[in-house]
C-alpha atoms as a PDB file:
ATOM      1  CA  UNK A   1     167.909 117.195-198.373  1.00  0.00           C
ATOM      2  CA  UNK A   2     169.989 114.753-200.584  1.00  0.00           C
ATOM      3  CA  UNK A   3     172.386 114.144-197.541  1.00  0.00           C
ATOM      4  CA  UNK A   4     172.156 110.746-195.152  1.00  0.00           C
ATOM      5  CA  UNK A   5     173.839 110.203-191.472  1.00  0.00           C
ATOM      6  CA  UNK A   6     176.392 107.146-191.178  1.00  0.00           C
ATOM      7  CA  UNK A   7     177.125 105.598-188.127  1.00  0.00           C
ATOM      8  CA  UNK A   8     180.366 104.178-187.781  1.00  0.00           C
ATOM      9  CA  UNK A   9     180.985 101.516-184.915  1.00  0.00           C
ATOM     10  CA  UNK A  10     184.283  99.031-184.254  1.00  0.00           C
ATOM     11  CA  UNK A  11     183.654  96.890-180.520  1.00  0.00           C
ATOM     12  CA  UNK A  12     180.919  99.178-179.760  1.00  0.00           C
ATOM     13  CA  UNK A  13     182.489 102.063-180.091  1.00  0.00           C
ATOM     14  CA  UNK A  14     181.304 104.762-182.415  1.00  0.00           C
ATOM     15  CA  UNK A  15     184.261 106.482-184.792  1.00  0.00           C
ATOM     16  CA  UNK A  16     183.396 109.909-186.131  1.00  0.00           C
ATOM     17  CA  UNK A  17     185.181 111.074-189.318  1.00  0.00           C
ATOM     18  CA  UNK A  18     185.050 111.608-193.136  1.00  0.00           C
ATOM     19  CA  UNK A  19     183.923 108.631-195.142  1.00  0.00           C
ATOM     20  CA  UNK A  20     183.618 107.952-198.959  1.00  0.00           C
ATOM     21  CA  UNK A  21     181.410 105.719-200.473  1.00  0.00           C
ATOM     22  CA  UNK A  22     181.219 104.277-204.588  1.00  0.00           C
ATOM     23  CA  UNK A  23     177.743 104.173-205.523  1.00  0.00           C
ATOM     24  CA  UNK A  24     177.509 101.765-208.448  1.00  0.00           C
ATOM     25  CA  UNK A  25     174.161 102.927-210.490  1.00  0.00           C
ATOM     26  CA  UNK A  26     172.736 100.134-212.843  1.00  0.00           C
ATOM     27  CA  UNK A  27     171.944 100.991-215.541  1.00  0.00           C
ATOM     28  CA  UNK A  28     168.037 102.165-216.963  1.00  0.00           C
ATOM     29  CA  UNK A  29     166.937 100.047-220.001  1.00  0.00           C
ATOM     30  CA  UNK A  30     164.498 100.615-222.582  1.00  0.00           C
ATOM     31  CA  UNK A  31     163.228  97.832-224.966  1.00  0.00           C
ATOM     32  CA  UNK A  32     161.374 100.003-228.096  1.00  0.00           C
ATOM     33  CA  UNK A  33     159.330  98.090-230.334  1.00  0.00           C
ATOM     34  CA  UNK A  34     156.336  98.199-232.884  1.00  0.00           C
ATOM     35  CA  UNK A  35     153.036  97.973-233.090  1.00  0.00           C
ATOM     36  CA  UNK A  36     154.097  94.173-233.766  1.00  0.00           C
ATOM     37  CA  UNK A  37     156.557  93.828-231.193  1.00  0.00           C
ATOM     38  CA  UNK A  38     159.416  93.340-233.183  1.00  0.00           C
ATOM     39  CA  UNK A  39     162.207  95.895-232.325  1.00  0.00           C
ATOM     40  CA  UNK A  40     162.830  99.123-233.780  1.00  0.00           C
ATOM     41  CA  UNK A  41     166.722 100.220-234.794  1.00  0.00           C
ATOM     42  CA  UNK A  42     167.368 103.641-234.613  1.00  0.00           C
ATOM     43  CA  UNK A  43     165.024 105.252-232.726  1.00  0.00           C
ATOM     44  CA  UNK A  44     166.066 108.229-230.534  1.00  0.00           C
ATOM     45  CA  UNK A  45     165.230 107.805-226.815  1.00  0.00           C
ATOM     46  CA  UNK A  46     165.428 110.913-224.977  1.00  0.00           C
ATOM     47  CA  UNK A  47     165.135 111.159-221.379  1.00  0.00           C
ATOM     48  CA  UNK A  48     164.241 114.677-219.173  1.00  0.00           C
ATOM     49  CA  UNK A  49     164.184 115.244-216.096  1.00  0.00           C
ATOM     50  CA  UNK A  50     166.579 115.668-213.841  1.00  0.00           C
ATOM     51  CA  UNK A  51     169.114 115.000-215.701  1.00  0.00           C
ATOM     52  CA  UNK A  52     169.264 114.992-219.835  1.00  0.00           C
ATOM     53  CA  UNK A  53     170.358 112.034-221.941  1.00  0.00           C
ATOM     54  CA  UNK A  54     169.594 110.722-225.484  1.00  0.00           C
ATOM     55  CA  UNK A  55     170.438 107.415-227.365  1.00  0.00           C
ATOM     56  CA  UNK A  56     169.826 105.348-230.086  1.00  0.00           C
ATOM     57  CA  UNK A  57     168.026 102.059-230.067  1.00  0.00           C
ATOM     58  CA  UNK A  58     170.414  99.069-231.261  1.00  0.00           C
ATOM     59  CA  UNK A  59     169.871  95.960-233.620  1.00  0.00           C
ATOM     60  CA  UNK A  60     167.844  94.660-230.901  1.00  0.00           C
ATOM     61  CA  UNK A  61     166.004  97.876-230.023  1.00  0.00           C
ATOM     62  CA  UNK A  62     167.350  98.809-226.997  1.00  0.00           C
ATOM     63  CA  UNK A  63     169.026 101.966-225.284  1.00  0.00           C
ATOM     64  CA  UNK A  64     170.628 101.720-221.794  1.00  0.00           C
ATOM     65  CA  UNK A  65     171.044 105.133-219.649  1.00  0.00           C
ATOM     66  CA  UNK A  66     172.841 105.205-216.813  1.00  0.00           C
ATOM     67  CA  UNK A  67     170.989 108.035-214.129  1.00  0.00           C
ATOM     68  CA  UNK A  68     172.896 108.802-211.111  1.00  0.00           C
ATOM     69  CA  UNK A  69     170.118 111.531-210.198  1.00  0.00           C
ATOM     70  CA  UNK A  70     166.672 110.092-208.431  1.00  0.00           C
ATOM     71  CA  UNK A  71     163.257 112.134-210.042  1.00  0.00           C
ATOM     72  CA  UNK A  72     160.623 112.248-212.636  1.00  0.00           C
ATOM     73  CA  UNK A  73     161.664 111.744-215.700  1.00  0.00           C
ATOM     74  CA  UNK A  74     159.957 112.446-219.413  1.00  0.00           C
ATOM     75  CA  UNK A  75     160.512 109.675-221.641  1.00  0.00           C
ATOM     76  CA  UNK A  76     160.202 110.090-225.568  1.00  0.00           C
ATOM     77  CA  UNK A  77     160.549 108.318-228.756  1.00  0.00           C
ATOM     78  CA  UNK A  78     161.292 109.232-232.068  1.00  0.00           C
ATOM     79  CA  UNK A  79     161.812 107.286-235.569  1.00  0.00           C
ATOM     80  CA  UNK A  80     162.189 108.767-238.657  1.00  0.00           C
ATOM     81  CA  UNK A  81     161.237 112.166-237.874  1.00  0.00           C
ATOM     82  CA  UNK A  82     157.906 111.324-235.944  1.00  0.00           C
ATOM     83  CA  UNK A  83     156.605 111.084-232.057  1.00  0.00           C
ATOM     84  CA  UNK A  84     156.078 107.541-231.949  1.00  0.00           C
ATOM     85  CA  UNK A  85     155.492 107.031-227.751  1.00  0.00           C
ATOM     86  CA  UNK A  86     156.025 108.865-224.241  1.00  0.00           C
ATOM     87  CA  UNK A  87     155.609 107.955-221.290  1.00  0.00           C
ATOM     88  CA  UNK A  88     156.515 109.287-217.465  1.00  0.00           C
ATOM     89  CA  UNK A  89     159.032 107.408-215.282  1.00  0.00           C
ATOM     90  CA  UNK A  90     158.327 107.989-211.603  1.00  0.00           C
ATOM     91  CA  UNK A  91     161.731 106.153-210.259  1.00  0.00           C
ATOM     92  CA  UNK A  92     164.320 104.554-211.394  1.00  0.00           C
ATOM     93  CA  UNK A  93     164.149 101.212-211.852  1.00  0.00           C
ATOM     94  CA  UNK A  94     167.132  98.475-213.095  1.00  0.00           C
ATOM     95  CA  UNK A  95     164.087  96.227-215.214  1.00  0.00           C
ATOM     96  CA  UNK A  96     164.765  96.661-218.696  1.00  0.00           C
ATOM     97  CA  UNK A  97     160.988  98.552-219.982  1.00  0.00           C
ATOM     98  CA  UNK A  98     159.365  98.094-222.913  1.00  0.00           C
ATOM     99  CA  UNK A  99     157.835 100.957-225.162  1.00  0.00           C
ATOM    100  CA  UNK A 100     155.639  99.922-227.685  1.00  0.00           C
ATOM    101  CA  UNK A 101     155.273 102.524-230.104  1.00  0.00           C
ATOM    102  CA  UNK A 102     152.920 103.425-232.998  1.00  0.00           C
ATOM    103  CA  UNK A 103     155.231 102.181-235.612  1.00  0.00           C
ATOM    104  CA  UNK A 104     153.750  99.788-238.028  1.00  0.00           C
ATOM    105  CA  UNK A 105     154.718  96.863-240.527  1.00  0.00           C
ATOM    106  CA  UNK A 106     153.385  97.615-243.844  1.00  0.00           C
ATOM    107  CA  UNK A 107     154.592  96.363-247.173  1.00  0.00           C
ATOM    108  CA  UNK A 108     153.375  97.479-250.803  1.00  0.00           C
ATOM    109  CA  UNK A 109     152.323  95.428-253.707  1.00  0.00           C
ATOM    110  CA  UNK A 110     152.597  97.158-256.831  1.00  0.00           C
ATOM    111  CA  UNK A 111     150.696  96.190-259.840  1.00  0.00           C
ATOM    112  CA  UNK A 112     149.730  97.076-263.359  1.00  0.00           C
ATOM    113  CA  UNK A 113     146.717  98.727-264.825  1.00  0.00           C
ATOM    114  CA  UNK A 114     145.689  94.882-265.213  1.00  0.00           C
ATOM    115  CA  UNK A 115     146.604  93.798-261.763  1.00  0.00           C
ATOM    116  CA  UNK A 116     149.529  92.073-262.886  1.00  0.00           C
ATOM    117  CA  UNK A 117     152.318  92.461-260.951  1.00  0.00           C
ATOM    118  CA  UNK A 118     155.244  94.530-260.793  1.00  0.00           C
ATOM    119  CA  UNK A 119     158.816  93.298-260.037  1.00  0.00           C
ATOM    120  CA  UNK A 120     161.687  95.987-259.994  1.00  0.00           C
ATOM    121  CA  UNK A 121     159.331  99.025-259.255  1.00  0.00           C
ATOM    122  CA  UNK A 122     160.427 101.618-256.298  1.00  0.00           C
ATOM    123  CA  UNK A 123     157.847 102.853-253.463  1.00  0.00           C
ATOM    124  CA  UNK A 124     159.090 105.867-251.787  1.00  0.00           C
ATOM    125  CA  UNK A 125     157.831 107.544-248.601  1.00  0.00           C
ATOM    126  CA  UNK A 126     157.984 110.899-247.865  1.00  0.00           C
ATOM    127  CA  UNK A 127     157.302 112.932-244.770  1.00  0.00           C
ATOM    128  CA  UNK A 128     157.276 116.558-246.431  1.00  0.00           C
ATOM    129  CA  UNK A 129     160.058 116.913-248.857  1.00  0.00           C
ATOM    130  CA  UNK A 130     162.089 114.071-246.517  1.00  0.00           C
ATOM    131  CA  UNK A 131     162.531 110.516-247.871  1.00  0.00           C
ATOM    132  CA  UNK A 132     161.481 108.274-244.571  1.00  0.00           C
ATOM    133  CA  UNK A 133     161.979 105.350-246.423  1.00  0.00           C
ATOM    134  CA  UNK A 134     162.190 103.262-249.861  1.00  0.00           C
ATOM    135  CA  UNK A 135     162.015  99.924-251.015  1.00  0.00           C
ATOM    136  CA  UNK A 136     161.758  97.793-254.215  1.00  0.00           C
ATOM    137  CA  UNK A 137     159.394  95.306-255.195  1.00  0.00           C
ATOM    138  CA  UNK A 138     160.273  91.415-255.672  1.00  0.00           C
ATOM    139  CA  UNK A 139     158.996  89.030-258.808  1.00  0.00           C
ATOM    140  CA  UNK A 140     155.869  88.899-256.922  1.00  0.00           C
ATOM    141  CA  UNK A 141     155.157  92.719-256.810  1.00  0.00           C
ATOM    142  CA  UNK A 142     155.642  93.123-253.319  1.00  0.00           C
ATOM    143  CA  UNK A 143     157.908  95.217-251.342  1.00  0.00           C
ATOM    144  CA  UNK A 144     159.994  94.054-247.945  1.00  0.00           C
ATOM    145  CA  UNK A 145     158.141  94.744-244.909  1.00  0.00           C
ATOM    146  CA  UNK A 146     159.403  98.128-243.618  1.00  0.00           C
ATOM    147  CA  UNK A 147     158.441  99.737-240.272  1.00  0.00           C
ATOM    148  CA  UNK A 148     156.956 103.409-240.706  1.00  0.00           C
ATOM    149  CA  UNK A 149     155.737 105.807-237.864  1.00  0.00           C
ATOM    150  CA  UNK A 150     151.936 106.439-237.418  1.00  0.00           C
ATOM    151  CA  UNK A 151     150.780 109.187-239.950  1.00  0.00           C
ATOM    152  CA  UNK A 152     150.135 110.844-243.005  1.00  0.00           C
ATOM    153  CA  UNK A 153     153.319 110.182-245.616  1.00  0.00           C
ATOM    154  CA  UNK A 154     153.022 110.495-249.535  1.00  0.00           C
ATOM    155  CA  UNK A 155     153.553 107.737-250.949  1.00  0.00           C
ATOM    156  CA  UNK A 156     155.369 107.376-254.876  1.00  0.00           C
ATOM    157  CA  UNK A 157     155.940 104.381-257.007  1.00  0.00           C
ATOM    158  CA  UNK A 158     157.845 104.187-259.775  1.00  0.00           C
ATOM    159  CA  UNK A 159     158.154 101.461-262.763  1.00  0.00           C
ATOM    160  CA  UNK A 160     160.787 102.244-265.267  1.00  0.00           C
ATOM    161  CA  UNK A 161     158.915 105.740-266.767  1.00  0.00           C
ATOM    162  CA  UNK A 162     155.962 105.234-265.241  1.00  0.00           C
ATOM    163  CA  UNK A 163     155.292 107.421-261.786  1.00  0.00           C
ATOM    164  CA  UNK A 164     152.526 107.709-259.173  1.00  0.00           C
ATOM    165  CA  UNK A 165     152.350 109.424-255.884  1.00  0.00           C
ATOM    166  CA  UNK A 166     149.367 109.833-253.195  1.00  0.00           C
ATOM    167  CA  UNK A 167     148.810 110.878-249.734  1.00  0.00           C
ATOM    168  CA  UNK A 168     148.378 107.274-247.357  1.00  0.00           C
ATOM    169  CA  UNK A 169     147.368 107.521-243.556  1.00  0.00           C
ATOM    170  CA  UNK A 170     149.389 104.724-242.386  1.00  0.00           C
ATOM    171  CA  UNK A 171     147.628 103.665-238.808  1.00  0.00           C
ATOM    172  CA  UNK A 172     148.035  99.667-239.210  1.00  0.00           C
ATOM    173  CA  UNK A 173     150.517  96.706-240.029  1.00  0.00           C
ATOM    174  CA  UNK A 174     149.852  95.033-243.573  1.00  0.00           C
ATOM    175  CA  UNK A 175     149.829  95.084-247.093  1.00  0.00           C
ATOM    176  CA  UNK A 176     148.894  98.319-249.572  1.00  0.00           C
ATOM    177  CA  UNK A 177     148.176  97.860-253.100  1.00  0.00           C
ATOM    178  CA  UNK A 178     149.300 100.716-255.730  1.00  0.00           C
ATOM    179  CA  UNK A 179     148.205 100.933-259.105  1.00  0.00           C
ATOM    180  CA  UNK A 180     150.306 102.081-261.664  1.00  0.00           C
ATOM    181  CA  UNK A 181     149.465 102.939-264.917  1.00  0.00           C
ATOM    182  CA  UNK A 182     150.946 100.788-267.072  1.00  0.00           C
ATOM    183  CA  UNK A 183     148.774  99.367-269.758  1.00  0.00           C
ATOM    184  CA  UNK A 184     151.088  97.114-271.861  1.00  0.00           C
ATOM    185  CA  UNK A 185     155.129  97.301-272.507  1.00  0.00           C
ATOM    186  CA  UNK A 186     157.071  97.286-275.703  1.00  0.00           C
ATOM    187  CA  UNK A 187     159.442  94.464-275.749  1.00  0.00           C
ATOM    188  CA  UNK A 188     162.159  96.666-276.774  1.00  0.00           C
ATOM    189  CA  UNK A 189     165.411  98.066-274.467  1.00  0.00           C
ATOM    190  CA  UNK A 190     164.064  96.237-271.708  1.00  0.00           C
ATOM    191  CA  UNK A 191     160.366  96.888-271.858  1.00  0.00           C
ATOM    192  CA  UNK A 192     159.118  99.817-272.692  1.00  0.00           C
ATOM    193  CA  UNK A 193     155.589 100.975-269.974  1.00  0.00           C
ATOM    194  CA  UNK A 194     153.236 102.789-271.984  1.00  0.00           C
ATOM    195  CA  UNK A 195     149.630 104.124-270.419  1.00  0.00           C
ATOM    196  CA  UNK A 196     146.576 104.126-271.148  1.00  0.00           C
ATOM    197  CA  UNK A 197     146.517 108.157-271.625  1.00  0.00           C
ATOM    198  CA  UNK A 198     149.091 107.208-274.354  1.00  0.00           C
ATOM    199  CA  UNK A 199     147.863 104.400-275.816  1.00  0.00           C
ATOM    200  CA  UNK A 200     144.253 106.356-276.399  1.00  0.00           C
ATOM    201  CA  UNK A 201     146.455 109.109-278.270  1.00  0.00           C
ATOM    202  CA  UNK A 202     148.071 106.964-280.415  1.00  0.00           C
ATOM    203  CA  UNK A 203     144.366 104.738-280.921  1.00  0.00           C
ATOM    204  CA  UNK A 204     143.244 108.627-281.790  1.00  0.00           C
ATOM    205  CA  UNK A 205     146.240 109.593-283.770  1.00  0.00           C
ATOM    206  CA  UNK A 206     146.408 106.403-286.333  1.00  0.00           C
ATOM    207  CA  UNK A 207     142.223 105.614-285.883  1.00  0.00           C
ATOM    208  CA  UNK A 208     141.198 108.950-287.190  1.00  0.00           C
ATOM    209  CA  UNK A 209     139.792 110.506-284.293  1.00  0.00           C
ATOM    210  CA  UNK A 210     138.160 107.691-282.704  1.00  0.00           C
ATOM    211  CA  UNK A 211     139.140 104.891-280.196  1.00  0.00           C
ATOM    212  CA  UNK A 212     136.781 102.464-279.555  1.00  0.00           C
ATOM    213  CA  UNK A 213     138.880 100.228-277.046  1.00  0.00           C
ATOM    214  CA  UNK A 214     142.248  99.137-276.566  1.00  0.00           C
ATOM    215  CA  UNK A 215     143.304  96.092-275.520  1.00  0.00           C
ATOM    216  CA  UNK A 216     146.445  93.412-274.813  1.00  0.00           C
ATOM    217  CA  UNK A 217     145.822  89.937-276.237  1.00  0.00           C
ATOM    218  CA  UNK A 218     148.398  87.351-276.218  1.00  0.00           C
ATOM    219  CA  UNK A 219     148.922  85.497-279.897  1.00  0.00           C
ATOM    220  CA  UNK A 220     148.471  81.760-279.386  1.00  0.00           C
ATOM    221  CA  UNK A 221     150.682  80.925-282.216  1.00  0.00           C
ATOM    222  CA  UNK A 222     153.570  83.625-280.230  1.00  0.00           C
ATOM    223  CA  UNK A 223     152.902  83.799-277.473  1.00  0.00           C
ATOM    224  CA  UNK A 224     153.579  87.590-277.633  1.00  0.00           C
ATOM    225  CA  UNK A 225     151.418  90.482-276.086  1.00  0.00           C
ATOM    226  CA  UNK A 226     150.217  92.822-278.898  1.00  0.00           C
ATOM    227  CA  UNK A 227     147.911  95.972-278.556  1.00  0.00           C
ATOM    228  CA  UNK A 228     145.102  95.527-280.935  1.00  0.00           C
ATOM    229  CA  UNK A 229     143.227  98.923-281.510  1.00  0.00           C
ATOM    230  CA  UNK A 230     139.573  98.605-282.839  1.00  0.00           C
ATOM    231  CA  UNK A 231     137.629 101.926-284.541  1.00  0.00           C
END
């Protein structure tokens, strides 16, 4: 029975009648954060139970419910589309708790077909056909450090006309390499990517048939990468 018996006294004596009382309920916290413990903003917290309540995590990863019903209650997260924790809550409690999820801290760095570098290029991740997330690398060919959920994303980069996309199984913070294929660039409009699929047509095309290697060399007099195509 949700019902309680108040006794009412004043010099002894007891007073029966109607009474009214204002129940303040504090507020239920919850602190979400990754695998890192850095906070995560935007995550939907949902709460079941007796009652039904959602809300998102602020720029310091928390969401603050306010349950004026006592139970069990079924606690989930979600970030970008994914599960990322549960948990049960047998009472309510005023504590602000902290979920650690299985989100991760992962950055890309994005080089040639040389291992050089690549500044300006665009990683995309995709859950299905939805974009999760994107991000563009610095002068030093890395990306910012983004948090993504635990599991299986493709993953595309992109330099100028140059595209690559593969499936990654993202279950750890850190840094990814991608490879793009970008063999040299022609210094004109802004650099030019060519690959090495193209550059081994055109080594066919003007060799006669044949390609024997292809390679970038920089000119000491120039200082100016050339492709030098041997038969």
């Amino acid at each position: 029975m949700n019902e309680a018996y108040v006794q009412v006294k004043a010099f002894g004596v007891s007073e029966s009648g109607t009474y009214f009382f204002r129940i303040d309920w504090k507020p239920i916290t919850f602190k979400v954060t990754d695998d890192s413990g850095e906070p995560i903003i935007g995550a939907t917290v949902s709460i079941t139970g007796p009652l039904s309540a959602s809300a998102l995590s602020n720029e310091v990863g928390l969401a603050t419910f306010r349950l004026y019903k006592p139970g069990a209650y079924t606690v989930n997260v979600r970030f970008k589309g994914v599960d990322v924790a549960a948990l049960q809550l047998g009472t309510i409690t005023d504590d602000t708790l902290i979920v650690k999820c299985k989100v991760y801290r992962v950055s890309w760095l994005v080089t040639d077909a040389w291992d050089k570098p690549l500044s300006g290029a665009e990683i995309i991740v995709k859950n299905g056909d939805a974009v999760i997330d994107r991000a563009f690398t610095s002068d030093g060919g890395t990306t910012p450090v983004i948090q993504i959920p635990a599991g299986q994303f493709v993953v595309q980069g992109t330099y100028k006309r140059v595209t690559s996309s593969r499936v990654e199984n993202i279950d750890a913070s850190g840094i990814r390499k991608l490879k793009l294929d970008v063999l040299f660039e022609i210094p004109l409009f802004g650099g030019i990517p060519v690959t090495t699929l193209e550059t081994a047509f055109a080594g066919a095309t003007l060799g006669g048939g044949t390609l024997a290697a292809a390679m970038i060399r920089k000119s000491r007099a120039s200082h100016v990468e050339e492709v030098v195509l041997e038969e």
